[in-house]
Protein backbone atom coordinates (compact mmCIF):
# COMPACT_ATOMS: atom_id res chain seq x y z
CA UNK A 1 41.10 115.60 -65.65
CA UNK A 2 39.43 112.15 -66.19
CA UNK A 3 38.33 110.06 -62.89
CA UNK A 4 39.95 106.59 -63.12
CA UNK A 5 37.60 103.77 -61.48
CA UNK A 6 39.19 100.60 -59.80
CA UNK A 7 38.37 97.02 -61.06
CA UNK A 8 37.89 96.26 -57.31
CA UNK A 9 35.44 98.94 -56.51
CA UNK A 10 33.00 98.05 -59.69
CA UNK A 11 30.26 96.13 -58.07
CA UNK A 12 27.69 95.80 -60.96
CA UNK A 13 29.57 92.97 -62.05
CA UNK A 14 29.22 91.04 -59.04
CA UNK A 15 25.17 91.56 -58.06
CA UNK A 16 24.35 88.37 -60.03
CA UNK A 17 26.47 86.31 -57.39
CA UNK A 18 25.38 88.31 -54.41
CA UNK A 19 21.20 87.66 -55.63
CA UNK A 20 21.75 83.72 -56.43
CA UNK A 21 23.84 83.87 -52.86
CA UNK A 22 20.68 85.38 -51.31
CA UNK A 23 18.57 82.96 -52.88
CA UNK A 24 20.64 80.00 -51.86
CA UNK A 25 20.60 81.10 -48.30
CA UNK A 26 16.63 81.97 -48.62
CA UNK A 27 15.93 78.34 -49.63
CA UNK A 28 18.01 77.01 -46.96
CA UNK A 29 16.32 78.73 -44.14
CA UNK A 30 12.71 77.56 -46.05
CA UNK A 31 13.97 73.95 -46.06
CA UNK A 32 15.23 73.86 -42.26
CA UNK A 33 12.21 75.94 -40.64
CA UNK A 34 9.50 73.43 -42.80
CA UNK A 35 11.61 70.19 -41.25
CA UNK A 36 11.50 72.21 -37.66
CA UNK A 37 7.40 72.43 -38.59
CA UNK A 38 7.16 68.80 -39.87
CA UNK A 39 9.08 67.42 -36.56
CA UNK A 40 6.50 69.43 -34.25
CA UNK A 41 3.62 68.18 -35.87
CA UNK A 42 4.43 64.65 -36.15
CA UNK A 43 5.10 64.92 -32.30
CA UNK A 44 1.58 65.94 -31.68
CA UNK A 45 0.51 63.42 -34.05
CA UNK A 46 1.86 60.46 -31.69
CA UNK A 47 0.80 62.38 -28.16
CA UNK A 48 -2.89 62.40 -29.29
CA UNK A 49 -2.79 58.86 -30.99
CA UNK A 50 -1.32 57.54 -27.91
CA UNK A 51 -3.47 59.55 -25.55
CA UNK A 52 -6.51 57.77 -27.42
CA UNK A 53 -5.11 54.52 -27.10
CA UNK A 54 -6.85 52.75 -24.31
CA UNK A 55 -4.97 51.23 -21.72
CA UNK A 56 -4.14 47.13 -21.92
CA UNK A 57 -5.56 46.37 -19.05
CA UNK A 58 -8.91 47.91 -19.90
CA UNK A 59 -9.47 45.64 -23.19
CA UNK A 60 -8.21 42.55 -21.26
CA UNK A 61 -11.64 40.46 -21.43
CA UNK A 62 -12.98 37.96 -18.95
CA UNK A 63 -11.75 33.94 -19.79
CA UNK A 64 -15.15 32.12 -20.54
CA UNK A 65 -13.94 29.00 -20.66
CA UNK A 66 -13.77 28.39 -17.30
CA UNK A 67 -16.80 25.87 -16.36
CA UNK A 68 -18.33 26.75 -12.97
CA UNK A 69 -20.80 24.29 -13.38
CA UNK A 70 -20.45 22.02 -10.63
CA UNK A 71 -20.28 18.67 -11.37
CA UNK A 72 -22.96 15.77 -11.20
CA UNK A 73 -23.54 14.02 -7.90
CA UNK A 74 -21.64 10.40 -8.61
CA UNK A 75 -24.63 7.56 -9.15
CA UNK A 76 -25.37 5.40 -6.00
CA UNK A 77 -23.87 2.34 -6.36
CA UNK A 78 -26.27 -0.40 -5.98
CA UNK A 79 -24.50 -3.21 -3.76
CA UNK A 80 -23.02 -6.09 -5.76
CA UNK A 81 -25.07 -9.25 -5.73
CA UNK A 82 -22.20 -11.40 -4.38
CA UNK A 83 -22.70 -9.37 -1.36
CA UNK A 84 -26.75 -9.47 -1.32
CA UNK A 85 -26.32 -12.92 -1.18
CA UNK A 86 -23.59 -13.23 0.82
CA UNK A 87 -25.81 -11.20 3.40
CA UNK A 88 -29.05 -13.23 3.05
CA UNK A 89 -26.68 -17.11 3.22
CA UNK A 90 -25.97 -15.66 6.77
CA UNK A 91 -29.18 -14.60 7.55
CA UNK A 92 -30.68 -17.48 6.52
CA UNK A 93 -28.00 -19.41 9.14
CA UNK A 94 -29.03 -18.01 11.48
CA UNK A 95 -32.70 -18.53 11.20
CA UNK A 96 -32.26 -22.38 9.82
CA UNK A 97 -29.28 -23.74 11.21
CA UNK A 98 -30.49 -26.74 12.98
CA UNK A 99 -28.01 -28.38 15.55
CA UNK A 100 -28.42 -32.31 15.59
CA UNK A 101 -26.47 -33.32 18.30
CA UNK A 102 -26.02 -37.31 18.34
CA UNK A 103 -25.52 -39.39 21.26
CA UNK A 104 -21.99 -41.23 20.73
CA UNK A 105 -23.14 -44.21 23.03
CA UNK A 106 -26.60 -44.72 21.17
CA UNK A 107 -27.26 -48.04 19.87
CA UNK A 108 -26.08 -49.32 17.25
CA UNK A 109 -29.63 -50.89 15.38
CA UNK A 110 -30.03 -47.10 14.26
CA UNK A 111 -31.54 -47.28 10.85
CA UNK A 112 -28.65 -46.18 8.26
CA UNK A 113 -29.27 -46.14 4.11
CA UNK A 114 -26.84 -48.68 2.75
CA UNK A 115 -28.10 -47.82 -0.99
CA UNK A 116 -25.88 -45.08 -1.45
CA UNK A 117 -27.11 -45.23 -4.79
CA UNK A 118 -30.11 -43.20 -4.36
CA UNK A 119 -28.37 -40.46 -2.14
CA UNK A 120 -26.14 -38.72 -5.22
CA UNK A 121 -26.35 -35.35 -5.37
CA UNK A 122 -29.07 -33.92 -8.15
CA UNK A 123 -26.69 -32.55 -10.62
CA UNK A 124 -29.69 -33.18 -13.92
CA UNK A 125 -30.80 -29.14 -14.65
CA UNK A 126 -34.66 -29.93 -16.09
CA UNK A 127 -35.34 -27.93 -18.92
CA UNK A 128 -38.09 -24.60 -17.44
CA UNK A 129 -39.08 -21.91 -19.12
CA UNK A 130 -37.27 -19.38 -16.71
CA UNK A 131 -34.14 -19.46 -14.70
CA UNK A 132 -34.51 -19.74 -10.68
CA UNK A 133 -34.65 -16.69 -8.77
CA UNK A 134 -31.46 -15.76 -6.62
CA UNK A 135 -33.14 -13.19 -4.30
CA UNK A 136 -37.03 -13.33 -4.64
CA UNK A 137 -39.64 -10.64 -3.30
CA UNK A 138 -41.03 -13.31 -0.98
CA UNK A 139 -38.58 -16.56 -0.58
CA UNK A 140 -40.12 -19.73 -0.52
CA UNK A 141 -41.29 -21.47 3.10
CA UNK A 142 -41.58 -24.70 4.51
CA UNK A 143 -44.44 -25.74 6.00
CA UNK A 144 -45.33 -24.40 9.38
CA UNK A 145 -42.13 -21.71 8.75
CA UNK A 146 -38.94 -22.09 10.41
CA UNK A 147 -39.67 -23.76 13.47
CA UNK A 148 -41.36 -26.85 11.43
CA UNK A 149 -38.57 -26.75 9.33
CA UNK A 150 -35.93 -27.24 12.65
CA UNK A 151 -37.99 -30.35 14.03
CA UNK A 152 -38.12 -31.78 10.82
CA UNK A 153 -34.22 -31.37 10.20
CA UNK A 154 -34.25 -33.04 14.03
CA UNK A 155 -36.39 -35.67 13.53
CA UNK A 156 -35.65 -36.88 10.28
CA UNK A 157 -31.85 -36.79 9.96
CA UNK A 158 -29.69 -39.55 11.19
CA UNK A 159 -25.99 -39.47 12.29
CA UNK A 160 -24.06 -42.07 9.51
CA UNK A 161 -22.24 -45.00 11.62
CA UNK A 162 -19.22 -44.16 9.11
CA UNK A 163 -19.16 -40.55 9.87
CA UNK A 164 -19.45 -41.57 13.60
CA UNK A 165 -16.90 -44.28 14.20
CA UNK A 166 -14.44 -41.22 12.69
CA UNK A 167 -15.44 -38.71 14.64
CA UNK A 168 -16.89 -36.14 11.70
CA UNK A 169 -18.95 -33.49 12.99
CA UNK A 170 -19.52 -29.73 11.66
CA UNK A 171 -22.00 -27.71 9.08
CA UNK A 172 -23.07 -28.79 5.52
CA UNK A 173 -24.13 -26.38 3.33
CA UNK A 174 -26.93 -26.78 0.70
CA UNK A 175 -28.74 -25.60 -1.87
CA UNK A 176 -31.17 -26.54 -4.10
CA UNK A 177 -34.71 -25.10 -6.06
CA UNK A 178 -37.69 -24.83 -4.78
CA UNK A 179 -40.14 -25.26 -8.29
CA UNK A 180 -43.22 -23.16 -8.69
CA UNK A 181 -45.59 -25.96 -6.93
CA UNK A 182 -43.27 -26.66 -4.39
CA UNK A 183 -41.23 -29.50 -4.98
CA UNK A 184 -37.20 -29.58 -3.97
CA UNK A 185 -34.75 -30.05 -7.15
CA UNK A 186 -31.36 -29.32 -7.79
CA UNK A 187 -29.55 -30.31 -4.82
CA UNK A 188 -26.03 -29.63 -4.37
CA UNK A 189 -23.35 -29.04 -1.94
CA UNK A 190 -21.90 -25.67 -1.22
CA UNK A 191 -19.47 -26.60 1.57
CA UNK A 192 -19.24 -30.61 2.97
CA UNK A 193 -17.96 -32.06 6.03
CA UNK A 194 -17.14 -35.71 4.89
CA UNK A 195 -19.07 -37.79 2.28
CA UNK A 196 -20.81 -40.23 4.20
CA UNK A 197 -22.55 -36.57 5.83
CA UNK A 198 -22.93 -34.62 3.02
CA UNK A 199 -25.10 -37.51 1.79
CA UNK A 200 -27.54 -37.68 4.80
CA UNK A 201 -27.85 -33.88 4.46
CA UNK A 202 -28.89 -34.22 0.78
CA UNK A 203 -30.95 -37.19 1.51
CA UNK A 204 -32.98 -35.93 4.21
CA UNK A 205 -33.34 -32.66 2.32
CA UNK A 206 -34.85 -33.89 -1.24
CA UNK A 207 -37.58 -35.95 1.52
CA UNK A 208 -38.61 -33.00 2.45
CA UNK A 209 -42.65 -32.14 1.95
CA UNK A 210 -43.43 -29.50 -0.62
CA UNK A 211 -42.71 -26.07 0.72
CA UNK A 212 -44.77 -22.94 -0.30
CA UNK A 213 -43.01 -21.69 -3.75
CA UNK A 214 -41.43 -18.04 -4.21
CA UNK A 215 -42.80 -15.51 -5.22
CA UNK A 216 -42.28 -12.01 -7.66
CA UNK A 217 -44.29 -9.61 -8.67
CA UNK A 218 -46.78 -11.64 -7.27
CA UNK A 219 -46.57 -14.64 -9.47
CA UNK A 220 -45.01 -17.77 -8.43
CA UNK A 221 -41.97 -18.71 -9.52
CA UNK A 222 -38.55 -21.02 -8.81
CA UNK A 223 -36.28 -19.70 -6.66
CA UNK A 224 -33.01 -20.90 -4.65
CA UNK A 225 -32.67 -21.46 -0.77
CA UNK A 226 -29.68 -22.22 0.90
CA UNK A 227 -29.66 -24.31 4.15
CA UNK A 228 -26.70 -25.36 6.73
CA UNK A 229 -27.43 -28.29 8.21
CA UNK A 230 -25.13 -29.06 11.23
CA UNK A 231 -23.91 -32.33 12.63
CA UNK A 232 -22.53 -33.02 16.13
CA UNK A 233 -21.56 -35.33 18.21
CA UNK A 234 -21.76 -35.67 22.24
């Protein structure tokens, strides 16, 4: 009696799908475990690289612009010459202010210039070689120094009958040039009381005797001088 085999139980026909199943699942599991290996070794990767990496705070480096350098002392100012002069006018008051004091009941046959004429202020420049000195090393002197200079003023100047019958009294200031041998040019008026005073000032100043001349760098030479001359009356 023949054996009769079932269609179901003949498995020869079916090992070709069960080998490219196996072969199919085989590749999978290749595929996932090399992305599992990949994924671990790019994590390593990273750790080390940012393990090596030095911190931002460590490559910060020092600002070298800023200038420590402390700056230059400011230059001295040298005092403005307004002031230098300002300082010697009022010096020079005070050494050379001579007080005429006038007697208001004094007689009346005092000499007085009528040739008013000859007493206008010296406004000509003359043409020098060099300009007058403001502030010399050594200023120019009257004769005999100050003192000469005040009984000069005193004995020289007399009191206008103008400037008297009005009641004028008070300070004129002058200045003028003394030239290299002495003579007195240039007179003018800084600050005035009335005319008729401001003339005998300038009058009794340009008949003055030569003074001793300036000097700088020890070579004589034409310099300014101011001089108050005051007027009053008792």
């Amino acid at each position: 009696m023949n054996e009769k085999k079932s269609k179901k139980a003949d498995l020869e026909s079916r090992k070709i799908n069960f080998f490219l199943i196996g072969c199919a699942a085989a590749l999978t599991l290749s595929l996932l475990a090399l992305d599992i290996w990949a994924s671990v070794k790019a994590k390593e990767v990273v750790s080390q690289v940012t393990e090596a990496e030095p911190a931002v705070e460590d490559l910060q480096m020092p600002n070298t612009d800023i200038d420590n350098t402390p700056p230059p002392p400011e230059p001295e100012q040298e005092p403005e010459k307004e002031q230098v002069v300002e300082q010697i006018l009022k010096e020079t008051e005070k050494e050379v202010t001579a007080s005429l004091t006038f007697d208001m009941e004094a007689s009346s046959d005092l000499a007085i210039e009528e040739d008013v004429g000859e007493i206008e202020t010296d406004t000509q420049i003359e043409e020098v070689e060099e300009p007058p000195v403001r502030v010399p090393q050594v200023k120019a002197e009257f004769p005999g120094g100050m003192v000469e200079l005040r009984k000069y003023l005193a004995a020289n100047t007399t009191y206008p009958e103008a400037a008297r019958n009005q009641g004028w009294q008070g300070t004129v200031m002058l200045e003028f040039v003394v030239e290299k041998d002495g003579s007195i040019k240039q007179v003018n008026v800084l600050s005035g009381v009335c005319q008729a005073l401001d003339e005998e000032a300038i009058r009794v100043v340009k008949a003055m005797p030569k003074w001793k001349a300036a000097e700088n760098n020890g070579q004589k030479c034409r310099a300014f001088f101011d001089l108050p001359i005051t007027f009053t009356l008792q």
